[in-house]
C-alpha atoms as a PDB file:
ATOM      1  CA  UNK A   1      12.904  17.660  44.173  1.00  0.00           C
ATOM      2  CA  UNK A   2      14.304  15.136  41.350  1.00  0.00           C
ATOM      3  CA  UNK A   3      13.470  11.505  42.494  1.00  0.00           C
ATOM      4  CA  UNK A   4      15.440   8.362  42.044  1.00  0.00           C
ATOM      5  CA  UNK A   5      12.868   5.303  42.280  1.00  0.00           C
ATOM      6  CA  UNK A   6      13.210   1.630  41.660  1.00  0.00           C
ATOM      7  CA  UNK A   7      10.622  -1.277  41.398  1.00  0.00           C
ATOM      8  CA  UNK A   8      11.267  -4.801  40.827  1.00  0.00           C
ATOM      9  CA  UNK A   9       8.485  -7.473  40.849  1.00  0.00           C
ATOM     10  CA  UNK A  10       9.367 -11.081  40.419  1.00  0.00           C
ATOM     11  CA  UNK A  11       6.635 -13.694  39.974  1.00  0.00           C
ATOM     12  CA  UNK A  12       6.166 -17.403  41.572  1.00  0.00           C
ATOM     13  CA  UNK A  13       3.989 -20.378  40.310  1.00  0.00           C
ATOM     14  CA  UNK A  14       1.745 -22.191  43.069  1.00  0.00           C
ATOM     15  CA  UNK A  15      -0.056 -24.736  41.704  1.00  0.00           C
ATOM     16  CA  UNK A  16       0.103 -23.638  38.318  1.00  0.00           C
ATOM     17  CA  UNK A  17      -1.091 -19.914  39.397  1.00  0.00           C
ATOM     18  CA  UNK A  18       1.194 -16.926  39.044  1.00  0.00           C
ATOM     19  CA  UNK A  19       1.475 -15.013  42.012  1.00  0.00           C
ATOM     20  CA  UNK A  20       3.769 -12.263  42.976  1.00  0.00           C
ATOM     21  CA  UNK A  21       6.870 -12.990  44.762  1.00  0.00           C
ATOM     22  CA  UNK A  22       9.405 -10.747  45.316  1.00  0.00           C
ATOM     23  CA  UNK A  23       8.461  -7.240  45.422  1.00  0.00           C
ATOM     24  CA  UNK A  24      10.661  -3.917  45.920  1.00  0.00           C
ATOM     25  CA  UNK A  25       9.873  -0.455  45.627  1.00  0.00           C
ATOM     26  CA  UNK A  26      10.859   2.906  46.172  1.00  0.00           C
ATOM     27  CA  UNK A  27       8.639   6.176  46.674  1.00  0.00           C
ATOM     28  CA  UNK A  28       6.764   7.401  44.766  1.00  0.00           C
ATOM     29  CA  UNK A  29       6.243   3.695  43.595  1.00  0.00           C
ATOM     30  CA  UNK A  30       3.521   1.506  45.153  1.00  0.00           C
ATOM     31  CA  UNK A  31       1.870  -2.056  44.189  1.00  0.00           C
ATOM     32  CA  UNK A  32      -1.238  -3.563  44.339  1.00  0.00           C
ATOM     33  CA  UNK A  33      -2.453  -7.103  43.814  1.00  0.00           C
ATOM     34  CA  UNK A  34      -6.014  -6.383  41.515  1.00  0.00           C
ATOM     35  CA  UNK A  35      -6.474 -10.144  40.419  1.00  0.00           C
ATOM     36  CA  UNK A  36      -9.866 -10.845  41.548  1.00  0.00           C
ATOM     37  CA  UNK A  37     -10.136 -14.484  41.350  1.00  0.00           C
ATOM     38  CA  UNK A  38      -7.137 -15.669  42.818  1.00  0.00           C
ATOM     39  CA  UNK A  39      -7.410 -18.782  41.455  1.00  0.00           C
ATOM     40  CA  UNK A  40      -7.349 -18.337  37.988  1.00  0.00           C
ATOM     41  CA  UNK A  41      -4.218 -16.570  35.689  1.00  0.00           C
ATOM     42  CA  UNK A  42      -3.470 -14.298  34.564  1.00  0.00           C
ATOM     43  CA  UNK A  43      -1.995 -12.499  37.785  1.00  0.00           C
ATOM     44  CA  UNK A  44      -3.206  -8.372  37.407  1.00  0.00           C
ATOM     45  CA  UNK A  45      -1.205  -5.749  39.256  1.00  0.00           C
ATOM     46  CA  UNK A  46      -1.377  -2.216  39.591  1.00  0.00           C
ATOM     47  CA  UNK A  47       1.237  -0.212  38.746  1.00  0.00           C
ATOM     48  CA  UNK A  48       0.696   3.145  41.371  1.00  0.00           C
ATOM     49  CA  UNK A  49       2.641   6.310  42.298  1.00  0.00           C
ATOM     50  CA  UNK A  50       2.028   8.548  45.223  1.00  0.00           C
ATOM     51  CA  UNK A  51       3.677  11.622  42.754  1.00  0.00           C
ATOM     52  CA  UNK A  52       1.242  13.677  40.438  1.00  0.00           C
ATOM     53  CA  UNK A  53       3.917  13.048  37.689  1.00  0.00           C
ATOM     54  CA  UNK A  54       6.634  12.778  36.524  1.00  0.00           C
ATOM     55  CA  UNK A  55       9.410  16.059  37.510  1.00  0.00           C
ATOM     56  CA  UNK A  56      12.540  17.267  36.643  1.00  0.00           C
ATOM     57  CA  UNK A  57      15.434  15.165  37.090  1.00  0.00           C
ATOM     58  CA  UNK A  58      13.502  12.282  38.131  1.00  0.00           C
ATOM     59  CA  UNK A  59      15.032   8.817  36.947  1.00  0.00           C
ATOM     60  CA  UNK A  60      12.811   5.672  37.181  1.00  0.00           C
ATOM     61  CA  UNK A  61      14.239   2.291  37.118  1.00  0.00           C
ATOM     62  CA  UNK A  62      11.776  -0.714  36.253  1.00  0.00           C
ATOM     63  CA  UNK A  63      12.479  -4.318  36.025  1.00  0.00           C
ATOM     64  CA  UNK A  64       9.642  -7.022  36.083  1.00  0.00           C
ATOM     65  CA  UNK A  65      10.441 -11.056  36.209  1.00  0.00           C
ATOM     66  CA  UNK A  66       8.182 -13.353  34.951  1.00  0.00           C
ATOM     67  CA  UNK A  67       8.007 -17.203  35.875  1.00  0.00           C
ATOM     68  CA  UNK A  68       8.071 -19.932  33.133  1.00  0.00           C
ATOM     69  CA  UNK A  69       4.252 -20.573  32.333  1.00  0.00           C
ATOM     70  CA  UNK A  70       3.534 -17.912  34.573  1.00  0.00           C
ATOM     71  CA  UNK A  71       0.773 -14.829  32.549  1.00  0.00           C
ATOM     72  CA  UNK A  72       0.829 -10.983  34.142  1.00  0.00           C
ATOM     73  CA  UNK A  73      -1.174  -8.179  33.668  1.00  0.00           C
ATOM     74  CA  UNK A  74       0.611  -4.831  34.473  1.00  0.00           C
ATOM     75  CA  UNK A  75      -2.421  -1.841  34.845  1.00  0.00           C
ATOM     76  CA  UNK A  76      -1.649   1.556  35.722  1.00  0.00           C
ATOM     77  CA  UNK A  77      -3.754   3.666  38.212  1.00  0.00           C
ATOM     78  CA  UNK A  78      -3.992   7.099  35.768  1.00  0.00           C
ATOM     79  CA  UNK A  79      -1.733   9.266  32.737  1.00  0.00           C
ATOM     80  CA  UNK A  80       1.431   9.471  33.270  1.00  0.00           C
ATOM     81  CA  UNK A  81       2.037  13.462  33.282  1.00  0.00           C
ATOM     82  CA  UNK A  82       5.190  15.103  32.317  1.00  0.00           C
ATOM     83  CA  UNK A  83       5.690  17.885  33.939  1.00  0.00           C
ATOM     84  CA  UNK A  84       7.782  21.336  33.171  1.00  0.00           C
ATOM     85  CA  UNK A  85      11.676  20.401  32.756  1.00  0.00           C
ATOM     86  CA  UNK A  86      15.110  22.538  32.782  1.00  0.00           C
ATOM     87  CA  UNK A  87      17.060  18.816  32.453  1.00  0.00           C
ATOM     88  CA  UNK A  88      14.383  16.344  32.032  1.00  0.00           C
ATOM     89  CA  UNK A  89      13.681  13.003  33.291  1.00  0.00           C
ATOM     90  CA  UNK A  90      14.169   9.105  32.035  1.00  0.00           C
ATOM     91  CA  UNK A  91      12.476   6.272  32.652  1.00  0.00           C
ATOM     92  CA  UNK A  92      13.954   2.186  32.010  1.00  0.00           C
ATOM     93  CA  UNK A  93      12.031  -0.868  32.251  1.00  0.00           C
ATOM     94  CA  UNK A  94      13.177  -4.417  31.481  1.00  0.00           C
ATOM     95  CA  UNK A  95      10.395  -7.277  30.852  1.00  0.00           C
ATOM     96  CA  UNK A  96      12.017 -10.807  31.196  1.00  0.00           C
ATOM     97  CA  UNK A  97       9.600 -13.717  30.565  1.00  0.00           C
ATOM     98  CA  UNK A  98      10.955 -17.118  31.193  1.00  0.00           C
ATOM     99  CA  UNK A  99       9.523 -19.757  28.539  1.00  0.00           C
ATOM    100  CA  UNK A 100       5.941 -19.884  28.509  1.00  0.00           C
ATOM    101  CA  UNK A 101       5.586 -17.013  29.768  1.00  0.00           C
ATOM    102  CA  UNK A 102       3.023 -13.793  28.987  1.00  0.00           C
ATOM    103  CA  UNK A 103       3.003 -10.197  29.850  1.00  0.00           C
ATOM    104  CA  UNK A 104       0.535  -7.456  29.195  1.00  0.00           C
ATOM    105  CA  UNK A 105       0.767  -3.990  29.678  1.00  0.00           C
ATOM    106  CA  UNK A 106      -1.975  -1.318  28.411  1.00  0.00           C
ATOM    107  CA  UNK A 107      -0.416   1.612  30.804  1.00  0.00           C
ATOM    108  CA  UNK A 108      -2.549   4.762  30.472  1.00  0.00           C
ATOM    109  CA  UNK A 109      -1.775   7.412  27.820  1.00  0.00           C
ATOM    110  CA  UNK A 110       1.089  10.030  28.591  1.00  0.00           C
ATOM    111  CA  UNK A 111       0.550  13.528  28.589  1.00  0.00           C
ATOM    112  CA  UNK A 112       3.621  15.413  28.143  1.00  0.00           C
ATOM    113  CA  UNK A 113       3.315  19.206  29.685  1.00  0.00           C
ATOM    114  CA  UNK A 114       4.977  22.216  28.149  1.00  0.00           C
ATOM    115  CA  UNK A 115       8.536  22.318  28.288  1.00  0.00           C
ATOM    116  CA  UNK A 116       8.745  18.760  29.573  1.00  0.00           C
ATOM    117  CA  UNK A 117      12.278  16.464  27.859  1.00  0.00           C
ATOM    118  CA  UNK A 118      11.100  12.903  28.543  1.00  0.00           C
ATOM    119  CA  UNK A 119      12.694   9.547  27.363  1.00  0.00           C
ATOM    120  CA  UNK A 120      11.840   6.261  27.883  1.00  0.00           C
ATOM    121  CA  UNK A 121      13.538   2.986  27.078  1.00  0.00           C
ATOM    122  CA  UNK A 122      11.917  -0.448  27.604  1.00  0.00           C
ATOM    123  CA  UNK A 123      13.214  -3.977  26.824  1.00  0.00           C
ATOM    124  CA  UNK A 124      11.324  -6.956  26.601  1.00  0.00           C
ATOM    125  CA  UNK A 125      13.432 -10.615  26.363  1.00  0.00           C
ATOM    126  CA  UNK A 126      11.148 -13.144  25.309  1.00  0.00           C
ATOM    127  CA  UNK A 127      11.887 -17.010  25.311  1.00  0.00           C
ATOM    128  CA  UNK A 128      10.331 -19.736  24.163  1.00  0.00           C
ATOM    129  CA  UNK A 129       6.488 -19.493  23.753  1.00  0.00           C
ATOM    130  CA  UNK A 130       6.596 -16.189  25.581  1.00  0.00           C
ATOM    131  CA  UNK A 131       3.358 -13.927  24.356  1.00  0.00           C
ATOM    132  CA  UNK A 132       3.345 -10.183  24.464  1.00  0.00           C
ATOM    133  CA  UNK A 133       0.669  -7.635  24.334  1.00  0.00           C
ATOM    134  CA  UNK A 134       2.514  -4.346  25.156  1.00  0.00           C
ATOM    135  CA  UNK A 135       0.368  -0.748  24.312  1.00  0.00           C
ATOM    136  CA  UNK A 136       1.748   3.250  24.649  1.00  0.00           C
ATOM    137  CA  UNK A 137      -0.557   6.185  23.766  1.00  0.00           C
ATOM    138  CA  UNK A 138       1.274   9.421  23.559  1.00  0.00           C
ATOM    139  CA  UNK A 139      -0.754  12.526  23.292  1.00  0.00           C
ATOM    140  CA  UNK A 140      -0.842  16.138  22.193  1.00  0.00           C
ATOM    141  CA  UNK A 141       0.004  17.342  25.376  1.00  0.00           C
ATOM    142  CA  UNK A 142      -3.036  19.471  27.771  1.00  0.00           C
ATOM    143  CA  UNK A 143      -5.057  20.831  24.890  1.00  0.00           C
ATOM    144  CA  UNK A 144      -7.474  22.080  27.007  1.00  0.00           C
ATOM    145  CA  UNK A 145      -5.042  24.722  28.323  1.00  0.00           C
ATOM    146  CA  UNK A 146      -3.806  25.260  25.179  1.00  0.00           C
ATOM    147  CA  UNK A 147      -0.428  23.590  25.113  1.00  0.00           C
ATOM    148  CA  UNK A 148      -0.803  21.350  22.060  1.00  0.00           C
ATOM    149  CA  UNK A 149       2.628  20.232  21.368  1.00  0.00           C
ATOM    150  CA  UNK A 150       3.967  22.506  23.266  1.00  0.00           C
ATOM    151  CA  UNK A 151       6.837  20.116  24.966  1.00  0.00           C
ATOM    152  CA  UNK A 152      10.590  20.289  24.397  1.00  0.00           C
ATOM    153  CA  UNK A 153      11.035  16.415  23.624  1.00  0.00           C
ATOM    154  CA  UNK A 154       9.898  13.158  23.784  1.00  0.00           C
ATOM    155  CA  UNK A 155      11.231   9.699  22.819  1.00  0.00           C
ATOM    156  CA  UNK A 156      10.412   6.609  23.794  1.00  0.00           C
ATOM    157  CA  UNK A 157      12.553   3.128  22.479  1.00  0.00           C
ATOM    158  CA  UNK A 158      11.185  -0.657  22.554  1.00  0.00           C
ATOM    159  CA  UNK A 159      13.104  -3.288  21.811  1.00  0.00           C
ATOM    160  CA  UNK A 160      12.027  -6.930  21.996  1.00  0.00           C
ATOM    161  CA  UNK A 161      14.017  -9.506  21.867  1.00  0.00           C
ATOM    162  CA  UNK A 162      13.920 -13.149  21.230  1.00  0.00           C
ATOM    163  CA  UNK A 163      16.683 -15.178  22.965  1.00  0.00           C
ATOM    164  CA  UNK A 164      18.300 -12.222  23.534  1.00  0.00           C
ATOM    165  CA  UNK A 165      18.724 -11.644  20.185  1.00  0.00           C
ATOM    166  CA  UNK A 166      16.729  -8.525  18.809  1.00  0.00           C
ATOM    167  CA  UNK A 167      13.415  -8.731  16.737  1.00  0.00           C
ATOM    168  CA  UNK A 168      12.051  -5.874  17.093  1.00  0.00           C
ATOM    169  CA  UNK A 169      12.964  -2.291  17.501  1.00  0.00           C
ATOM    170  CA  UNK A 170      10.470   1.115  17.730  1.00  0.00           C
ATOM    171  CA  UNK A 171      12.112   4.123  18.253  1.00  0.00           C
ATOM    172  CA  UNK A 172       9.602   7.151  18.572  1.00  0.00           C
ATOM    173  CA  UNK A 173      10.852  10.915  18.685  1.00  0.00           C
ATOM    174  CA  UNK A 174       9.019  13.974  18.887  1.00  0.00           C
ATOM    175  CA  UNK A 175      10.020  17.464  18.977  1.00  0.00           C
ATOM    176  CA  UNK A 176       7.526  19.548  17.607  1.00  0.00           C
ATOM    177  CA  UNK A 177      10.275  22.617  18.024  1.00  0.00           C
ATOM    178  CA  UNK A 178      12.383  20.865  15.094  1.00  0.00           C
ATOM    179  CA  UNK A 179       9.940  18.865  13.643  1.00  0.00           C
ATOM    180  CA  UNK A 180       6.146  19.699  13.654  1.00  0.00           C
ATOM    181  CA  UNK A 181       4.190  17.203  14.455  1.00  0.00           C
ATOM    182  CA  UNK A 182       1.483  18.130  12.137  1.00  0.00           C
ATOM    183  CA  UNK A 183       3.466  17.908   9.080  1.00  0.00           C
ATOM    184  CA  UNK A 184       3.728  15.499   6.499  1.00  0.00           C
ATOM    185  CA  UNK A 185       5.201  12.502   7.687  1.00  0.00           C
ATOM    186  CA  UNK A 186       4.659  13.435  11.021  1.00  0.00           C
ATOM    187  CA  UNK A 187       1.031  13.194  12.687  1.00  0.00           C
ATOM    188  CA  UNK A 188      -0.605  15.015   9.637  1.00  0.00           C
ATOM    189  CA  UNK A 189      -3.040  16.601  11.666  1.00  0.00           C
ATOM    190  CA  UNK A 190      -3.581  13.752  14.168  1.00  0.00           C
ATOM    191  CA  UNK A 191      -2.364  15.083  17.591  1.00  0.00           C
ATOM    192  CA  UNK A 192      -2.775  11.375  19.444  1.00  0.00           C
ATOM    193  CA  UNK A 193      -1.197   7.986  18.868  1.00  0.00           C
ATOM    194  CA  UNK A 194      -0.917   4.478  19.999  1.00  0.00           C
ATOM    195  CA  UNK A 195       0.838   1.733  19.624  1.00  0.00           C
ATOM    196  CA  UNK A 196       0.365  -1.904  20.020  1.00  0.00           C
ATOM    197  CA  UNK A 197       2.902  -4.545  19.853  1.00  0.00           C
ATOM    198  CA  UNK A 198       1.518  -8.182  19.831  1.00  0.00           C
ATOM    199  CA  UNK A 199       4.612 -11.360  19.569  1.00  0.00           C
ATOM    200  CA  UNK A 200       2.862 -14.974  19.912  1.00  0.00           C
ATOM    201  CA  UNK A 201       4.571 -17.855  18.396  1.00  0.00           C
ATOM    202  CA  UNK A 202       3.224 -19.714  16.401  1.00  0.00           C
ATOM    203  CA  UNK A 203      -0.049 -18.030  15.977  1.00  0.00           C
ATOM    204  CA  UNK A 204      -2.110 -17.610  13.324  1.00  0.00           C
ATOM    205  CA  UNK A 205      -2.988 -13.311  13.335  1.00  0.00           C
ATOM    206  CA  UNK A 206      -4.899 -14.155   9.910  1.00  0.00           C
ATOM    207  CA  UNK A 207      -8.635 -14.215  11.184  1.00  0.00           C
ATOM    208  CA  UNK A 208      -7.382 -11.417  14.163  1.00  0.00           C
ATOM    209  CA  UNK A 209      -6.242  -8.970  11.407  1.00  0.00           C
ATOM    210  CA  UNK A 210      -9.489  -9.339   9.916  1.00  0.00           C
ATOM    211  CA  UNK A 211     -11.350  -8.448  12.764  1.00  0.00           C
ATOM    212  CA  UNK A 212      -9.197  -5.613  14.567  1.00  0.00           C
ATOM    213  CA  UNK A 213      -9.664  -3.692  10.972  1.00  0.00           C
ATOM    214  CA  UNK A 214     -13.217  -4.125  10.518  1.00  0.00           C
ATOM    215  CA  UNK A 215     -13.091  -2.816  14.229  1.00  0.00           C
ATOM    216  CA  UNK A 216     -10.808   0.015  13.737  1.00  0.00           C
ATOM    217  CA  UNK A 217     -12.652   1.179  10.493  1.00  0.00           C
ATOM    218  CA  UNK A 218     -16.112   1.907  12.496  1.00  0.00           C
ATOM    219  CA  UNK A 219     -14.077   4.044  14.942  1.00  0.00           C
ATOM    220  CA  UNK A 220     -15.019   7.958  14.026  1.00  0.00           C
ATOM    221  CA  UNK A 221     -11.724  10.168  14.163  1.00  0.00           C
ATOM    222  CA  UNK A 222      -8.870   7.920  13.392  1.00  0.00           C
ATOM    223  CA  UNK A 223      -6.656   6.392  10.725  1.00  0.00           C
ATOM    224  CA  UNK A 224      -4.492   3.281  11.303  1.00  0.00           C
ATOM    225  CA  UNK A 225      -1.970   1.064   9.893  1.00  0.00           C
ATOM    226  CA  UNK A 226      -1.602  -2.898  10.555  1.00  0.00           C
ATOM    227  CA  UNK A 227       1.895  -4.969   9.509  1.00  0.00           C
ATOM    228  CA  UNK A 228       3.169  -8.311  10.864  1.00  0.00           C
ATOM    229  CA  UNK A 229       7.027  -8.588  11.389  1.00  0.00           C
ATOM    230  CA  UNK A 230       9.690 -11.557  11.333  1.00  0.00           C
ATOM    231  CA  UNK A 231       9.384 -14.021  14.662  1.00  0.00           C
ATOM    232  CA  UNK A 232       5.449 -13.865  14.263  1.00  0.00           C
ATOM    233  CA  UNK A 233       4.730  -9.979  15.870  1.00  0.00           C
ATOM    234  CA  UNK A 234       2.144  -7.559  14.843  1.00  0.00           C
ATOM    235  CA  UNK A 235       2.099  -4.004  14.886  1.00  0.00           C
ATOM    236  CA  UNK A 236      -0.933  -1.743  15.035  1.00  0.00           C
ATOM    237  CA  UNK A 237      -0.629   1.931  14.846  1.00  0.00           C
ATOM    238  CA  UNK A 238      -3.518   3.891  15.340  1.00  0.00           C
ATOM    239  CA  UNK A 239      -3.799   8.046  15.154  1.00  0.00           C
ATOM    240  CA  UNK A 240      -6.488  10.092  16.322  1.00  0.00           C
ATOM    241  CA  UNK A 241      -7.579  13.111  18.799  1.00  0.00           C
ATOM    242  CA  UNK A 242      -9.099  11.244  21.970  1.00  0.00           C
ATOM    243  CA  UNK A 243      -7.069   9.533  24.494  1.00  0.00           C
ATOM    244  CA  UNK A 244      -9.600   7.832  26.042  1.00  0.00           C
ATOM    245  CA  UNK A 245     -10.923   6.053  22.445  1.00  0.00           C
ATOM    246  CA  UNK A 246      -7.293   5.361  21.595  1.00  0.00           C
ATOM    247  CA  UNK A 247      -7.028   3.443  25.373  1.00  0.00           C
ATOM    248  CA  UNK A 248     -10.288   1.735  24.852  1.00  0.00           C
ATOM    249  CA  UNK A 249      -9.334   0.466  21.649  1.00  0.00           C
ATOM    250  CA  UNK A 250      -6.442  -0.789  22.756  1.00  0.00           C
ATOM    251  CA  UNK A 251      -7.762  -2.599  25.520  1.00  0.00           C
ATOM    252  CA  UNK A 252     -10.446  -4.371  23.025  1.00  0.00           C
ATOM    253  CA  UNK A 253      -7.744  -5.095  21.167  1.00  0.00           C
ATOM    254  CA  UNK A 254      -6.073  -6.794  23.898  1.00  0.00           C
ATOM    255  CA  UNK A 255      -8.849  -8.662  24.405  1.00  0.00           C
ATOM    256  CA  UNK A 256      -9.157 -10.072  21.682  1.00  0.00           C
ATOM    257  CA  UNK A 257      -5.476 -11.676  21.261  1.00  0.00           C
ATOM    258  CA  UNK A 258      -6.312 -13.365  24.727  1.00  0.00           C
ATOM    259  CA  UNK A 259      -8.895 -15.202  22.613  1.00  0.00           C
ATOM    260  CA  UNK A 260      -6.845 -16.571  20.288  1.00  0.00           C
ATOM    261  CA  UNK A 261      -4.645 -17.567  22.825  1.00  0.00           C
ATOM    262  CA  UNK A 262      -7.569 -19.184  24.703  1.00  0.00           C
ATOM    263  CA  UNK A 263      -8.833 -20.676  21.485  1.00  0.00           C
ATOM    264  CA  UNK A 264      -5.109 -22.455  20.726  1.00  0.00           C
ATOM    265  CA  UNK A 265      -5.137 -23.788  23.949  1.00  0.00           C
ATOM    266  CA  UNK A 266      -8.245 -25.762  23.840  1.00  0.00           C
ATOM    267  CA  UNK A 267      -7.935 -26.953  20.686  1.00  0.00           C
END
């Protein structure tokens, strides 16, 4: 049976400590408080669904508040499977971040099944100061049962935006029954990729770039592509085979930017 969920989460400052506020769901949605010192930012939350995946018809609607100053952490409790679709199924979520405020989200990679027609559109309205760190791994499909782009279609669009005007704009499309992924242009042979999308004014990504591509060029298995855009962003594309490398690089990654951010800070 096709679900229609919701899930809002707004955000309060206590004593300069971002807790959650407001918070409505709908099955199969649930959320979870992870931060483990409650004292400290940034506030972590666990994205978690009571469905196996993602079915036919289902519509998801997303929208997550964030308080001026305020820093969250969205997680994800496991892939985000697409099950076999006659129709399909969409997915929306809206980011706003009040000034000052940051947002993270490294959800786990998505694993299309055969026949599955997925889209996905997610907007992000940054203010002043705001910081980003938003990932997305897509993969082949389940190659172990031998559906390697096997799935109808998949697209998923990003668009940030800075004062609501828009900066930033990634629309990815796959439909390996028009288009193979393996050709050139495409995946060339890859069959997994990720994405990571990093806006933090006034930053300084010099001695960061340095480091993510020494990083990325002791990784076996993958190629990968680094650009900075207008409004201070940078984009990091990496392709490969694994899931699970792609999701730990991304979450070094990650990491890392929250270092520089720590390190601006102080000084």
């Amino acid at each position: 049976m096709a679900i229609k969920s919701k899930l809002h989460i707004k955000t309060t400052m206590r004593q300069g400590i971002t807790q959650l506020g407001d918070c409505y769901f709908s099955p199969p949605f649930k959320v979870m408080n992870t931060t483990e010192n409650k004292t400290e930012n940034p506030l972590h939350l666990m994205l978690m669904s009571s469905s196996p995946g993602v079915l036919d018809g289902d519509e998801y609607e997303m929208r997550i508040d964030v308080v001026a100053k305020g820093a969250v952490h969205l997680h994800t409790q496991s892939y985000q499977r697409l099950f076999d679709m006659q129709v399909g199924a969409t997915q929306t979520l809206e980011v706003h971040l009040q000034e000052g405020a940051s947002f993270t989200y490294l959800p786990h990679p998505c694993v299309p099944h055969e026949n599955s027609i997925f889209k996905s559109k997610n907007s992000i309205y940054l203010t002043k100061n705001g910081s980003l760190v938003w990932g997305e791994i897509i993969t082949c499909g389940r190659s172990l049962k031998g559906e390697v782009f096997t799935f109808s279609k998949f697209q998923s669009v990003t668009k940030v935006y800075l004062d609501h005007q828009l900066i930033l704009k990634e629309n990815i499309i796959m439909a390996p029954l028009e288009v193979a992924p393996t050709a050139i242009g495409q995946l060339e042979g890859y069959t997994h990729q990720a994405s990571l999308l990093i806006f933090k004014e006034s930053r300084d990504y010099s001695a960061l770039i340095e480091r993510v591509v020494e990083y990325l060029q002791e990784q076996i298995g993958i190629d990968f592509g680094i650009t900075t855009t207008q409004n201070n962003g940078l984009v990091v594309r990496i392709l490969g085979f694994k899931a699970e490398q792609l999701h730990g690089c991304l979450k070094d990654l990650a990491e890392w930017v929250s270092e520089v951010k720590t390190a601006v800070y102080v000084d």
